[in-house]
Structures are given as C-alpha cells and as structure tokens.
Protein backbone atom coordinates (compact mmCIF):
# COMPACT_ATOMS: atom_id res chain seq x y z
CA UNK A 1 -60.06 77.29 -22.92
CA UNK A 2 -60.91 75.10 -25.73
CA UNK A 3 -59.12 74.60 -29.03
CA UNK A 4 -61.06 75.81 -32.04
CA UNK A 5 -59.28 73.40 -34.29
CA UNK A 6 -60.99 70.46 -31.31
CA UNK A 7 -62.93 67.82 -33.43
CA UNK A 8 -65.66 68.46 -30.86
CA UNK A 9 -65.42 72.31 -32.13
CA UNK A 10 -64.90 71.50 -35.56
CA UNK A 11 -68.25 68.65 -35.82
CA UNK A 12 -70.64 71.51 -33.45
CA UNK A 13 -69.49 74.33 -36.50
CA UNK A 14 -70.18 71.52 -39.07
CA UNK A 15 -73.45 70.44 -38.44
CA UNK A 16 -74.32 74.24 -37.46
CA UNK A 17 -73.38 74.83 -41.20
CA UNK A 18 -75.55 72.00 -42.40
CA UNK A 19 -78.36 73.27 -40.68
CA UNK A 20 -77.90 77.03 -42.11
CA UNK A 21 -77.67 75.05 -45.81
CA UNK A 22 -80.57 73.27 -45.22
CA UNK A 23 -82.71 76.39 -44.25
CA UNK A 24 -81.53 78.18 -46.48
CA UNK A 25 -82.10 75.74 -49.79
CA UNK A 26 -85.51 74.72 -48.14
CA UNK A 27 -86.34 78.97 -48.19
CA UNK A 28 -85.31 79.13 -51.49
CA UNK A 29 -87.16 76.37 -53.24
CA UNK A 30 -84.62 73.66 -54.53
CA UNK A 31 -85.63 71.70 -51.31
CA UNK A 32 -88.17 69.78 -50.88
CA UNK A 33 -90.33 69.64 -47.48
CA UNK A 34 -90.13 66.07 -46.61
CA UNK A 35 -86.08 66.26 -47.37
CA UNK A 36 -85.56 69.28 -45.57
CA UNK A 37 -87.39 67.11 -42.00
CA UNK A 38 -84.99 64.82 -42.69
CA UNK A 39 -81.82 66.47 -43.07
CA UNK A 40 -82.82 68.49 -40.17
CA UNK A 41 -83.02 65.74 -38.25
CA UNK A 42 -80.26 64.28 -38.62
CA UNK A 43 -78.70 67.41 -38.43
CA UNK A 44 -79.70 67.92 -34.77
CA UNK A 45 -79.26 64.48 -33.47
CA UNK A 46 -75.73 64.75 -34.70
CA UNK A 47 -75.39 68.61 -33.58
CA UNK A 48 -76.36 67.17 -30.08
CA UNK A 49 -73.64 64.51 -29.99
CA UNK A 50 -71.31 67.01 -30.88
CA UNK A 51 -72.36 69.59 -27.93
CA UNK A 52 -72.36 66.33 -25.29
CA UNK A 53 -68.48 65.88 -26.45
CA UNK A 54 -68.06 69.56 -26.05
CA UNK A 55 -69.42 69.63 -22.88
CA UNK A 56 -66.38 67.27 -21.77
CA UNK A 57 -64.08 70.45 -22.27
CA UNK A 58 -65.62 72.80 -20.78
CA UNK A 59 -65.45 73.76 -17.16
CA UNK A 60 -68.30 73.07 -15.09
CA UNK A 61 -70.85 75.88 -14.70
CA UNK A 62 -71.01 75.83 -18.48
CA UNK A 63 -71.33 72.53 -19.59
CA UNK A 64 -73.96 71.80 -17.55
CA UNK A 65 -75.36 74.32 -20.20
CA UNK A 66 -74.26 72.81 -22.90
CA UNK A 67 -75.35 69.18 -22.05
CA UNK A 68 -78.69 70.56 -21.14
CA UNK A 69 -78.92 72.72 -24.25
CA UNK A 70 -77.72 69.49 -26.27
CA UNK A 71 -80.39 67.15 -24.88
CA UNK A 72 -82.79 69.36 -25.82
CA UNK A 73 -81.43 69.14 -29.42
CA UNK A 74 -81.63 66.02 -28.97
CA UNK A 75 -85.20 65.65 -28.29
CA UNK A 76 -86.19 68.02 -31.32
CA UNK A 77 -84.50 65.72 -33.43
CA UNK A 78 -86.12 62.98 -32.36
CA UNK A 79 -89.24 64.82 -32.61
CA UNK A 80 -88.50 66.07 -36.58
CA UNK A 81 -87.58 62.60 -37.81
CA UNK A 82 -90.77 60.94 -35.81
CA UNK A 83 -92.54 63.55 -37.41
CA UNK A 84 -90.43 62.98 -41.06
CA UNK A 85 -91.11 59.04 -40.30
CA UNK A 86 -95.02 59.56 -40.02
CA UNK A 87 -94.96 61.92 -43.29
CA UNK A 88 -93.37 59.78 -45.38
C-alpha cells in the first residue's frame, strides 16, 4: 500500500491540479492559447516523472501500468511543447 502523504503521491496530485487549473483558466478566457501549450507541457512531462517514481511503489502487475501510462504522458508532452515550440 502506498502512503498518500509519499512525495511521489503528493508531486502525481500536484501536477494533476496544475493541469485541472490550466484547463480550466484556458476555458474561461484569462489564458491565453500559446500559454496554456506550454504549461500543459510542462505539466505532463513533469506528471510523467512523477508516475515513473510511483511506479517504484507499487507492486508489479500495476506499475507496469503506471510506467506504461506515464510514458505515454510523456510522449504527449513532448508532442505539446514541439507543437508550443513551432507556434511560437
């Protein structure tokens, strides 16, 4: 069982937090596009380092999961900033 109060908890409910923010200002106006591909991002890239550490605590038929599920974060944040990069 893993600790809620793990860093590797705490960062994966952090940058799932940033994420919601982000949506939610861009929906709402008082973001601006090229800001919000950035933010995003980031956002991921970081959410993905966060799921590869949480990965380490979990047994294995789920973090397989979760390091698959983060390395596809991974890529879509690579993908949003090459896209941010080509934008700006």
């Amino acid at each position: 069982m893993v600790a809620v109060t793990d860093p590797a908890v705490l960062l994966t409910v952090a940058w799932l937090l940033v994420l919601f923010a982000t949506a939610w200002r861009y929906q709402f106006g008082s973001l601006p596009p090229l800001r919000a591909f950035a933010l995003v991002a980031v956002a991921l890239l970081w959410l993905a380092y966060s799921l590869l550490q949480l990965g380490d605590l979990l047994s294995p038929p789920y973090d397989d999961v979760v390091n698959v599920v983060a390395v596809l974060l991974f890529l879509a944040g690579l993908s949003l900033g090459w896209r941010w990069w080509r934008a700006r």
